[in-house]
C-alpha atoms as a PDB file:
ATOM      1  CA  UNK A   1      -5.312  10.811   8.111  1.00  0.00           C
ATOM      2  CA  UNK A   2      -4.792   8.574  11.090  1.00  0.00           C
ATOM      3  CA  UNK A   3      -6.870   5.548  12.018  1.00  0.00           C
ATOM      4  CA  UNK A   4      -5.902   2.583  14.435  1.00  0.00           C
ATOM      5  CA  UNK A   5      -4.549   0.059  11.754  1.00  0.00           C
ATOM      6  CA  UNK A   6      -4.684  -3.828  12.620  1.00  0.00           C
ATOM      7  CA  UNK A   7      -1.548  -5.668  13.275  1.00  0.00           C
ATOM      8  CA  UNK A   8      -3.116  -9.059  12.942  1.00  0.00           C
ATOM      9  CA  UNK A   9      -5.871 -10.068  10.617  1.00  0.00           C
ATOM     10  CA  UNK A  10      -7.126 -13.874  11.011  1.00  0.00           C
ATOM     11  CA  UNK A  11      -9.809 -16.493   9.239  1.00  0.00           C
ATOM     12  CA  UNK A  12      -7.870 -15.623   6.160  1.00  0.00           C
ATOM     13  CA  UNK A  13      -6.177 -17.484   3.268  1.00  0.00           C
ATOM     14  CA  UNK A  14      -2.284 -16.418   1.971  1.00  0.00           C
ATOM     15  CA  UNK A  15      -1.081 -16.451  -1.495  1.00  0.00           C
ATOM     16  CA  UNK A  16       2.538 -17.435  -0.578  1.00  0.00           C
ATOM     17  CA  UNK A  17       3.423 -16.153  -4.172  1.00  0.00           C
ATOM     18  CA  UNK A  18       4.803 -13.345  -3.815  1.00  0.00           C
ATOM     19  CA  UNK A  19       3.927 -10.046  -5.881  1.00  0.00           C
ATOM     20  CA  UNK A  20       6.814  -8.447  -6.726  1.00  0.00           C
ATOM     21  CA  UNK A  21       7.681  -5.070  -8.806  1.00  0.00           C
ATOM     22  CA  UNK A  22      10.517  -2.934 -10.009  1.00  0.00           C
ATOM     23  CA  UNK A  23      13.201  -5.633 -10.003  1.00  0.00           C
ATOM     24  CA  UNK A  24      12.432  -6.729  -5.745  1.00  0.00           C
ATOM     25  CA  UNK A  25      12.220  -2.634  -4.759  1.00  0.00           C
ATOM     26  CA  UNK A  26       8.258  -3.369  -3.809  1.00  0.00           C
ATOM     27  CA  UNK A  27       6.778  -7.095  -2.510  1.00  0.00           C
ATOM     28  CA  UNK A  28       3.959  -8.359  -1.468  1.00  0.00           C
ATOM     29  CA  UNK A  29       1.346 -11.745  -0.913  1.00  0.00           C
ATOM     30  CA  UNK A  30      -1.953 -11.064  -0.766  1.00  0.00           C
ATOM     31  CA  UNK A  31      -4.673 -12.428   1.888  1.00  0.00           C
ATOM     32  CA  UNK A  32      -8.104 -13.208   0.955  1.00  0.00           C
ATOM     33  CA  UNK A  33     -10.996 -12.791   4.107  1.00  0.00           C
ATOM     34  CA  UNK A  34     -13.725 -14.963   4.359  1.00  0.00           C
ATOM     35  CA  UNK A  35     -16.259 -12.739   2.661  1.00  0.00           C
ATOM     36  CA  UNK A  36     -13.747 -12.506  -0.199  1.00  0.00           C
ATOM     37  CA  UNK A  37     -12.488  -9.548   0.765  1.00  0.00           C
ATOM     38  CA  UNK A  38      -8.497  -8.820  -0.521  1.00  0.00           C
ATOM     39  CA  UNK A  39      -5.777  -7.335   0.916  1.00  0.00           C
ATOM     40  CA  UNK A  40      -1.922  -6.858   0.463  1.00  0.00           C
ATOM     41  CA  UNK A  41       0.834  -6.617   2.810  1.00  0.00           C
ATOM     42  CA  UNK A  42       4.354  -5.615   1.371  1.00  0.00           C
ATOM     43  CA  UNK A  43       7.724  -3.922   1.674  1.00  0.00           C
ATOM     44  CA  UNK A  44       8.498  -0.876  -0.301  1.00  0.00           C
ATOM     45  CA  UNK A  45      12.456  -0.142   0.016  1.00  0.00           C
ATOM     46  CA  UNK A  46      13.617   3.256  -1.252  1.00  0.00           C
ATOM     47  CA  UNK A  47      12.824   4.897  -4.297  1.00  0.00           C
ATOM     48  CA  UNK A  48      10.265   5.899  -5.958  1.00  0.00           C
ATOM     49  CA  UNK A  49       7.582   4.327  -8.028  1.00  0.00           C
ATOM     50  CA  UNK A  50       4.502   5.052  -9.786  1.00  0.00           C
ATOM     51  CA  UNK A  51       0.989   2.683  -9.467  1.00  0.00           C
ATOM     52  CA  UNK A  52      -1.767   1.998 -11.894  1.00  0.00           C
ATOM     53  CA  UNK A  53      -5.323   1.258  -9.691  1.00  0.00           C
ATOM     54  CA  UNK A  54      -8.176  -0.817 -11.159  1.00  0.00           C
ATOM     55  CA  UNK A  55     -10.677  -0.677  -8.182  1.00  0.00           C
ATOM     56  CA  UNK A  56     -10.227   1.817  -5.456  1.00  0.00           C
ATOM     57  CA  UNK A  57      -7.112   1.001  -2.763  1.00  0.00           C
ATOM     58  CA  UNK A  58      -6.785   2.469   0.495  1.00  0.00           C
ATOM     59  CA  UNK A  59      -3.282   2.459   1.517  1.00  0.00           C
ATOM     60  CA  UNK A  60      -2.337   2.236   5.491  1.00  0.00           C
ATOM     61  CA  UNK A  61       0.961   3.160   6.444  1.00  0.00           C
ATOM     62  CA  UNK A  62       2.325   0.401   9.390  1.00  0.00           C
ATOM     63  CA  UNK A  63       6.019   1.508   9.346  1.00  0.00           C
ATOM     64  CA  UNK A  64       8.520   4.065   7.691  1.00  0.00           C
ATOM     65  CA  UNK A  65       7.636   6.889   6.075  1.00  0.00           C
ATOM     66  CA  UNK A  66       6.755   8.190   2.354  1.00  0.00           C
ATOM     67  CA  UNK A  67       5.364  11.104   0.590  1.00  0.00           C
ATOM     68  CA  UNK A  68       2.612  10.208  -1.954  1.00  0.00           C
ATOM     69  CA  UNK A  69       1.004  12.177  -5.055  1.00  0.00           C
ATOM     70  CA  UNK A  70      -2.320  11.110  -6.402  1.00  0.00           C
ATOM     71  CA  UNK A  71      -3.904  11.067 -10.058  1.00  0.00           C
ATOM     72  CA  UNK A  72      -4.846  14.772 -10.361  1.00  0.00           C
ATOM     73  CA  UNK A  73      -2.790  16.291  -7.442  1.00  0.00           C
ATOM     74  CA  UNK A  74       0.291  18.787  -7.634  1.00  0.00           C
ATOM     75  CA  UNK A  75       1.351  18.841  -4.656  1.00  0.00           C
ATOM     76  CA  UNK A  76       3.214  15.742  -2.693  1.00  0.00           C
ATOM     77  CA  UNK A  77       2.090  14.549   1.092  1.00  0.00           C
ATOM     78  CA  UNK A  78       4.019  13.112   3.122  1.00  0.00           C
ATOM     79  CA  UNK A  79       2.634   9.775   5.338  1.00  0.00           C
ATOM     80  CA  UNK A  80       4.200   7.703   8.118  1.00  0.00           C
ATOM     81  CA  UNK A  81       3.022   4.795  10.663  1.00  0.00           C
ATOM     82  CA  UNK A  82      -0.823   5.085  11.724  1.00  0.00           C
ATOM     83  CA  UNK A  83      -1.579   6.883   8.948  1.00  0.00           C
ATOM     84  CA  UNK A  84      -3.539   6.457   5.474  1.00  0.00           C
ATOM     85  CA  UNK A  85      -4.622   7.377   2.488  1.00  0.00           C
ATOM     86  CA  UNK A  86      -7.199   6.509  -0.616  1.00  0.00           C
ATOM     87  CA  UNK A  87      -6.352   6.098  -4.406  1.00  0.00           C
ATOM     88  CA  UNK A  88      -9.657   6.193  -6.735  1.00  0.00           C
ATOM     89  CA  UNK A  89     -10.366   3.354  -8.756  1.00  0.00           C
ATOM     90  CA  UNK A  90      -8.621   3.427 -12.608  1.00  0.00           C
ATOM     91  CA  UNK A  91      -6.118   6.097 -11.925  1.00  0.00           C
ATOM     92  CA  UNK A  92      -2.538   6.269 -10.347  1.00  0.00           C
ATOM     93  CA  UNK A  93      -0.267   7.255  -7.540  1.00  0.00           C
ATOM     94  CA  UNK A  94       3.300   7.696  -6.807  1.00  0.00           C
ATOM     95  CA  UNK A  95       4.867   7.148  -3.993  1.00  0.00           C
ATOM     96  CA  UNK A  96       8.434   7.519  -2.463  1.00  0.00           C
ATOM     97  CA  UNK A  97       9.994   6.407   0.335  1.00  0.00           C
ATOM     98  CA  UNK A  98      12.937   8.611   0.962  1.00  0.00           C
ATOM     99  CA  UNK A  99      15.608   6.005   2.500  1.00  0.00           C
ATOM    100  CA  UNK A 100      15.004   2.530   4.439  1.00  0.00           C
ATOM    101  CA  UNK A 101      11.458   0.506   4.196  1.00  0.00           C
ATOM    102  CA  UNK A 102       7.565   1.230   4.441  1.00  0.00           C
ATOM    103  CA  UNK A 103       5.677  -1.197   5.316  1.00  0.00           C
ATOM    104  CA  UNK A 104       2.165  -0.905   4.371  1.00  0.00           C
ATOM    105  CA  UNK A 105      -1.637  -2.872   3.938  1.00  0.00           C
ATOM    106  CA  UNK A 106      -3.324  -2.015   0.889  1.00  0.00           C
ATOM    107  CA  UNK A 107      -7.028  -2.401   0.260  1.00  0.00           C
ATOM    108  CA  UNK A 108      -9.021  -3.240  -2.566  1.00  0.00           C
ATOM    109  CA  UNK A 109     -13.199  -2.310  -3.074  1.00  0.00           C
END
């Protein structure tokens, strides 16, 4: 899916700590909106890696390129920049990013 993603988000607050999984391969900081929303921004670098949700995420794609298989599906699909896609609440998803770095925005519900 393709959507018109923001490159700058402002009246928010940073966590400078960083979040940071398998061993450096995937980092982030979180931002926090006024109305409490949440957000992450992050690196993924090559490999691949599996995610455990709580809430619902929606994952936009701002750079690179990686393939992505949700709780439930089979098949992989493949993503790049300007595109998107959801994860349901209390589930999973893997995702791979075949060679250099994805950059991405999560969001939480």
């Amino acid at each position: 899916m393709s959507n018109n993603i923001s490159e700058k988000f402002g009246n928010v607050t940073v966590t400078c700590k960083a979040n940071i999984y398998f061993s450096g391969r995937v980092v982030s900081h979180s931002i926090t909106f006024s109305d409490n929303r949440r957000k992450t921004i992050g690196l993924i670098y090559a490999g691949l890696y599996k995610f455990d949700t709580g809430a619902p995420e929606r994952m936009d794609i701002i750079a690179g390129e990686c393939r992505v298989r949700i709780s439930g599906q089979v098949e992989w699909t493949n993503y790049s920049a300007g595109e998107w896609f959801d994860v349901p609440g209390h589930s999973f998803f893997e995702i791979e990013v075949p060679a250099g770095i994805t950059e991405y925005i999560c969001s939480f519900d």
